[in-house]
Protein backbone atom coordinates (compact mmCIF):
# COMPACT_ATOMS: atom_id res chain seq x y z
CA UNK A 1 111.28 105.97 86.86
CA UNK A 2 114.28 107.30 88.18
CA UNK A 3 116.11 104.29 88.00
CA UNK A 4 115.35 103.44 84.77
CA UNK A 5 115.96 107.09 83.47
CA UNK A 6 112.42 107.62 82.50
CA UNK A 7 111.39 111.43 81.96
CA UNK A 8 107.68 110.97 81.93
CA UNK A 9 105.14 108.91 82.94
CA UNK A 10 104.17 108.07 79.49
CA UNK A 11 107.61 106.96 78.66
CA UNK A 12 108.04 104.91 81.45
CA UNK A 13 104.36 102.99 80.37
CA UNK A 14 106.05 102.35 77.28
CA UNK A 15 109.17 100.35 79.07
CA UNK A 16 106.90 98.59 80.67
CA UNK A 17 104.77 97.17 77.36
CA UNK A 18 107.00 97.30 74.91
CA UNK A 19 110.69 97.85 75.84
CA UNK A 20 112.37 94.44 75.24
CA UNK A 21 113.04 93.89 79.11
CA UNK A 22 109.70 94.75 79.86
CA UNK A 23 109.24 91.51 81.97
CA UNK A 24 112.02 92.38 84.42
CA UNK A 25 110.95 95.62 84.91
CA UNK A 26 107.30 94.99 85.88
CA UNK A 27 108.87 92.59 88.85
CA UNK A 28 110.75 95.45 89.70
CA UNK A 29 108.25 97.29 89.82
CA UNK A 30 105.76 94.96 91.63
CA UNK A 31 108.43 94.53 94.14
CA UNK A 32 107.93 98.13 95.26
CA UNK A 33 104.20 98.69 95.08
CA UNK A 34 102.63 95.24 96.62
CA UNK A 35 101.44 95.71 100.02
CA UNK A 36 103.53 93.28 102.16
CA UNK A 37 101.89 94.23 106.44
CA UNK A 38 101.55 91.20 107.98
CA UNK A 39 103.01 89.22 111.44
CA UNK A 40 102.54 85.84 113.28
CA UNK A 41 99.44 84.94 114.88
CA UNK A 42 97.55 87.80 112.90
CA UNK A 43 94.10 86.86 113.02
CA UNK A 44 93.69 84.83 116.34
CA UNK A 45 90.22 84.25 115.74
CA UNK A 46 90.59 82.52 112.05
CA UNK A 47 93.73 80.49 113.58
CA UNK A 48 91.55 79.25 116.47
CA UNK A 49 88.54 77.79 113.60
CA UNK A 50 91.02 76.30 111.88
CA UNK A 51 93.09 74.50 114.98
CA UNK A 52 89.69 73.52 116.77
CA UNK A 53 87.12 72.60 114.00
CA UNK A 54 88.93 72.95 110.95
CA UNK A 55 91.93 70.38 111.30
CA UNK A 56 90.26 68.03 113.35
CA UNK A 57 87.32 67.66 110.56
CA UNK A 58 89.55 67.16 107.66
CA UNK A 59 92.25 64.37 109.47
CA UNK A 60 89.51 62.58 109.78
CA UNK A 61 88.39 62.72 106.52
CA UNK A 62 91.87 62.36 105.65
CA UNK A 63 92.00 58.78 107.43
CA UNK A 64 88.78 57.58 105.08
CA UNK A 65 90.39 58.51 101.91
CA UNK A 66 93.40 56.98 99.88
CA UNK A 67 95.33 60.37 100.31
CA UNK A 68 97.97 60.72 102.96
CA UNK A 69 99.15 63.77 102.53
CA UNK A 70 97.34 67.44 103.90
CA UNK A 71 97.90 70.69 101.97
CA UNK A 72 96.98 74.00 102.81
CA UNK A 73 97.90 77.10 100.40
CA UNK A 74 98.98 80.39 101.92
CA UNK A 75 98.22 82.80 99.15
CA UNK A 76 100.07 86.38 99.17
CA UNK A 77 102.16 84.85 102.23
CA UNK A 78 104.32 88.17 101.98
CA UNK A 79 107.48 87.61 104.29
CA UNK A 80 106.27 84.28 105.52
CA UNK A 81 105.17 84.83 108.94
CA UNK A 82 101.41 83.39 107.83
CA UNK A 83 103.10 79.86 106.59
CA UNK A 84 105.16 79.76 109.49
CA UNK A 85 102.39 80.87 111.81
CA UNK A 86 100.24 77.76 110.49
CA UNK A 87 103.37 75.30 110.13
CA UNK A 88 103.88 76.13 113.98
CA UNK A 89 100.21 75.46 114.55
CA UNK A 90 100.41 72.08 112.47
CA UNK A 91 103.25 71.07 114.73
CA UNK A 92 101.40 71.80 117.92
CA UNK A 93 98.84 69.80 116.70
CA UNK A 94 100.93 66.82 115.18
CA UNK A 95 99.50 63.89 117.47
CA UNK A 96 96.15 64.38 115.98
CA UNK A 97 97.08 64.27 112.26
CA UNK A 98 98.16 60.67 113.40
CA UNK A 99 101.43 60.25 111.02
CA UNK A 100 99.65 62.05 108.27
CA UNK A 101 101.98 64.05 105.88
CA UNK A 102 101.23 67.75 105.37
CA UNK A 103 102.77 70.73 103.58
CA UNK A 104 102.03 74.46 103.41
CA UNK A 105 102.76 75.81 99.79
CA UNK A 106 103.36 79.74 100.04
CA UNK A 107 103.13 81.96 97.47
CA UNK A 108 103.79 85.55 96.76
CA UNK A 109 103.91 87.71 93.69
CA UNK A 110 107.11 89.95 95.33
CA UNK A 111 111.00 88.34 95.03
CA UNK A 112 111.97 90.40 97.75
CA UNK A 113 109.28 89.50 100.37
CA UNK A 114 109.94 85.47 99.16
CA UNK A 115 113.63 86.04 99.71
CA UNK A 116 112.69 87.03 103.22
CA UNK A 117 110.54 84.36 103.60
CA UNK A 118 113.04 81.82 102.70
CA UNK A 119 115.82 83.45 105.45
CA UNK A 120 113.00 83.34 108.48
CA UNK A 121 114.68 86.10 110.11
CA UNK A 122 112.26 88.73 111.73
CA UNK A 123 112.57 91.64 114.41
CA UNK A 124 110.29 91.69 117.87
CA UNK A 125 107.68 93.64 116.16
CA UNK A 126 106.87 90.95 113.69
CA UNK A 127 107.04 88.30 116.91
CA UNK A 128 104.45 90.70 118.70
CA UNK A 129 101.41 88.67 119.38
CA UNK A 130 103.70 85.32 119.74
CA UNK A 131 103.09 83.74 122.92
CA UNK A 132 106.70 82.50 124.89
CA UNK A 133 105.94 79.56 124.56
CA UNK A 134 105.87 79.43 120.59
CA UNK A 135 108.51 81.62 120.86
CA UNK A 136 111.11 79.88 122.96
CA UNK A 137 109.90 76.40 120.93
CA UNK A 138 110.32 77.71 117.47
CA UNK A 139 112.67 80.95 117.54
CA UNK A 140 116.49 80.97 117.90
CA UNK A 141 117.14 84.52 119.50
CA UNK A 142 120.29 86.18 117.68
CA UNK A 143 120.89 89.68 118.88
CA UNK A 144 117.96 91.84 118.22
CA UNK A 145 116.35 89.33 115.38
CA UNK A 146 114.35 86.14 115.85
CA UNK A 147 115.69 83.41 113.45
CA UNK A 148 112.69 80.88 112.09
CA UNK A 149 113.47 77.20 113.33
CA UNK A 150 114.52 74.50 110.78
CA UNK A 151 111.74 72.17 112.01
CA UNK A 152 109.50 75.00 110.98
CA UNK A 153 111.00 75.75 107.71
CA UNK A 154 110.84 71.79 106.28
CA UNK A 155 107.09 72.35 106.09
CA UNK A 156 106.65 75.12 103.81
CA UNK A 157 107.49 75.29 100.58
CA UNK A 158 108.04 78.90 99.00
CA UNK A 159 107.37 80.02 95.53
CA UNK A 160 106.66 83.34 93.32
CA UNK A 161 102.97 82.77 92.02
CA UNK A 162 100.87 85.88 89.90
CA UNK A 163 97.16 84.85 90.61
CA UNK A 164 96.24 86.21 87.40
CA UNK A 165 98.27 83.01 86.18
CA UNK A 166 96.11 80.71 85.44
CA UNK A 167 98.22 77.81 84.20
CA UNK A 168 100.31 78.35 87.36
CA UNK A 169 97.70 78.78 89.46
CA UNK A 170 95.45 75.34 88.30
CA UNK A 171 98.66 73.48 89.49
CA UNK A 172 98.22 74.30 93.13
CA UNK A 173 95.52 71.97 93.55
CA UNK A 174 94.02 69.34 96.04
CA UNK A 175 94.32 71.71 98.97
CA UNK A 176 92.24 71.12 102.36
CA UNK A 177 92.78 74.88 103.41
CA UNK A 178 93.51 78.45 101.24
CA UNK A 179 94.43 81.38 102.91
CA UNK A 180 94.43 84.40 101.10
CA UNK A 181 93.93 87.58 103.18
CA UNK A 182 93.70 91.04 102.10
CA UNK A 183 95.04 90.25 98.69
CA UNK A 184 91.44 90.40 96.77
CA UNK A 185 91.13 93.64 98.19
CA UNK A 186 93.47 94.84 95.69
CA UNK A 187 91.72 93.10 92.49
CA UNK A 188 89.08 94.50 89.67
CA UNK A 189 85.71 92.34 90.31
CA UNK A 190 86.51 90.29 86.94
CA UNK A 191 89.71 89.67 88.45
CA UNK A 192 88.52 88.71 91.71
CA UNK A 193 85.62 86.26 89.99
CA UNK A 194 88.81 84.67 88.08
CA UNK A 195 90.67 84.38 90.84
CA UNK A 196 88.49 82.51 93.35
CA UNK A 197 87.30 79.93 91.00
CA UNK A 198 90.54 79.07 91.06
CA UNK A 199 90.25 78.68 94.41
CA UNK A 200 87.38 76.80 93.89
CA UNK A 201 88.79 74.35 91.68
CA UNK A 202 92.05 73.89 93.77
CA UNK A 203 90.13 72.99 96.89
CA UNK A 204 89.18 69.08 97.69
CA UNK A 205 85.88 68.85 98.56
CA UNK A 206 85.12 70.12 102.15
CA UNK A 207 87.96 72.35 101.65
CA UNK A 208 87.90 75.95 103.39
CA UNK A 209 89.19 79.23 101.72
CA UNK A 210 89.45 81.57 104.56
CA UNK A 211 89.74 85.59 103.73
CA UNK A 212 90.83 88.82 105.43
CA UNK A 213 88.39 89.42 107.96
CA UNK A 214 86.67 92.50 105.70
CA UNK A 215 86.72 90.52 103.00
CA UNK A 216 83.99 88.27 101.62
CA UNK A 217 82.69 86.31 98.43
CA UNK A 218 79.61 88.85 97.70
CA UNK A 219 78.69 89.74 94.36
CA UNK A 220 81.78 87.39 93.19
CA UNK A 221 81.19 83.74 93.93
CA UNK A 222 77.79 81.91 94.76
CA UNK A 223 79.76 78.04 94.84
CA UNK A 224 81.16 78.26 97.82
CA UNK A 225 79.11 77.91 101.42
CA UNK A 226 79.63 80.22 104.16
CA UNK A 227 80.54 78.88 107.34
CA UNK A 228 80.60 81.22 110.50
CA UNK A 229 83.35 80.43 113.47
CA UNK A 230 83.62 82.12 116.60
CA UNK A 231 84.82 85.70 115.74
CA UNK A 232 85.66 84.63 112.12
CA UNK A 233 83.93 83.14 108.81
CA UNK A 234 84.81 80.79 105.93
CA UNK A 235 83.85 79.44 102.61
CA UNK A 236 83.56 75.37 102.27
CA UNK A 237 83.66 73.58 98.74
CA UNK A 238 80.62 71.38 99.75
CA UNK A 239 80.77 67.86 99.31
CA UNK A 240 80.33 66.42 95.76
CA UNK A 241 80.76 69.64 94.18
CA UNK A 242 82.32 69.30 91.09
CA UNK A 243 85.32 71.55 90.05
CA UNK A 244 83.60 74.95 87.83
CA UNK A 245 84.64 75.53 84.68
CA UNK A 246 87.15 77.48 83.37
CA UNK A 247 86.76 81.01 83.94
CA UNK A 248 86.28 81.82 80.51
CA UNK A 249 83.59 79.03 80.05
């Protein structure tokens, strides 16, 4: 409010709906009120299901099908360090994909957290539960800051998505894996519904949608399976399922 020179709530409200730069102004202001905590390696257990049953399942479904390419959507990626954590991952694991293509599309509502994203420069505390071994692989050390390898980088593709979208959102489709942790948290329960049929529709069949590990699909989505890990859950797109219907339909 200050910035804008706003005396009142109530004026400010009306910038936001009907002042003619409205638009700008709610990015500004999304920039400062979305929730952007995150790090590498956040949720070892989740990582783990998807390295040791996940990604082995789907490459070799991959290998029966005409597609050669693997996606995997990392929704509300924040400053990146999810993407990167499961590019690095991907890498690790590259001899079992078997030449098989694959890309990590990472999306965020906030410019500023993209921007950061896209630079892959992060202090120790973000680096915290990286093992030396990822760390000397895929980290260039540059005074105090850790500097995102290259290799890394090629595999993930940034871009500014609003989930509430939805002709944005039906064009991130065909994905084996969604991430989207702690981001539903923040959504109304028609919102939320919207939302993960989305998800639904943007997943292959077999597909996993893995949530924030407080988070499930209770009371919001009865399409998906639940499949329990060791220490973590997910939801699966069964086989055959055909993609819902709109959300309005």
């Amino acid at each position: 409010m200050r910035a804008v020179g706003a005396q009142s709530t109530a004026e400010y409200f009306g910038l936001l709906t009907n002042h003619s730069e409205c638009a700008s102004e709610i990015r500004r202001l999304l920039n400062e009120i979305t929730v952007g905590e995150t790090c590498f390696f956040r949720n070892e257990p989740q990582l783990n299901a998807i390295r040791k049953i996940v990604l082995p399942k789907l490459t070799r479904a991959v290998r029966k099908t005409p597609r050669v390419q693997l996606k995997i959507w990392s929704c509300g990626c924040s400053t990146g360090e999810e993407p990167y954590t499961l590019a690095m991952i991907l890498l690790e694991e590259s001899l079992s994909l078997l030449g098989h293509d694959w890309q990590i599309v990472a999306t965020d509502i906030n410019d500023r957290s993209l921007a950061a994203a896209r630079e892959g420069v992060y202090d120790s505390y973000s680096l915290r539960n990286v093992a030396a071994g990822f760390r000397n692989k895929y980290f260039q050390k540059r005074g105090t800051e850790f500097v995102i390898s290259e290799n890394v980088k090629d595999h993930v593709k940034f871009g500014r998505l609003n989930l509430l979208d939805d002709d944005k959102i039906a064009l991130v489709k065909n994905n084996e894996i969604i991430v989207c942790a702690n981001v539903l948290i923040y959504f109304d329960s028609v919102s939320k519904r919207r939302t993960v049929q989305h998800f639904f529709n943007d997943l292959v069949p077999e597909g996993h949608l893995f949530l924030g590990h407080s988070e499930s699909l209770y009371g919001i989505s009865t399409d998906f399976r639940l499949v329990h890990f060791p220490g973590a859950t997910a939801y699966a797109k069964s086989a055959g399922s055909a993609s819902a219907p709109g959300w309005l339909g």
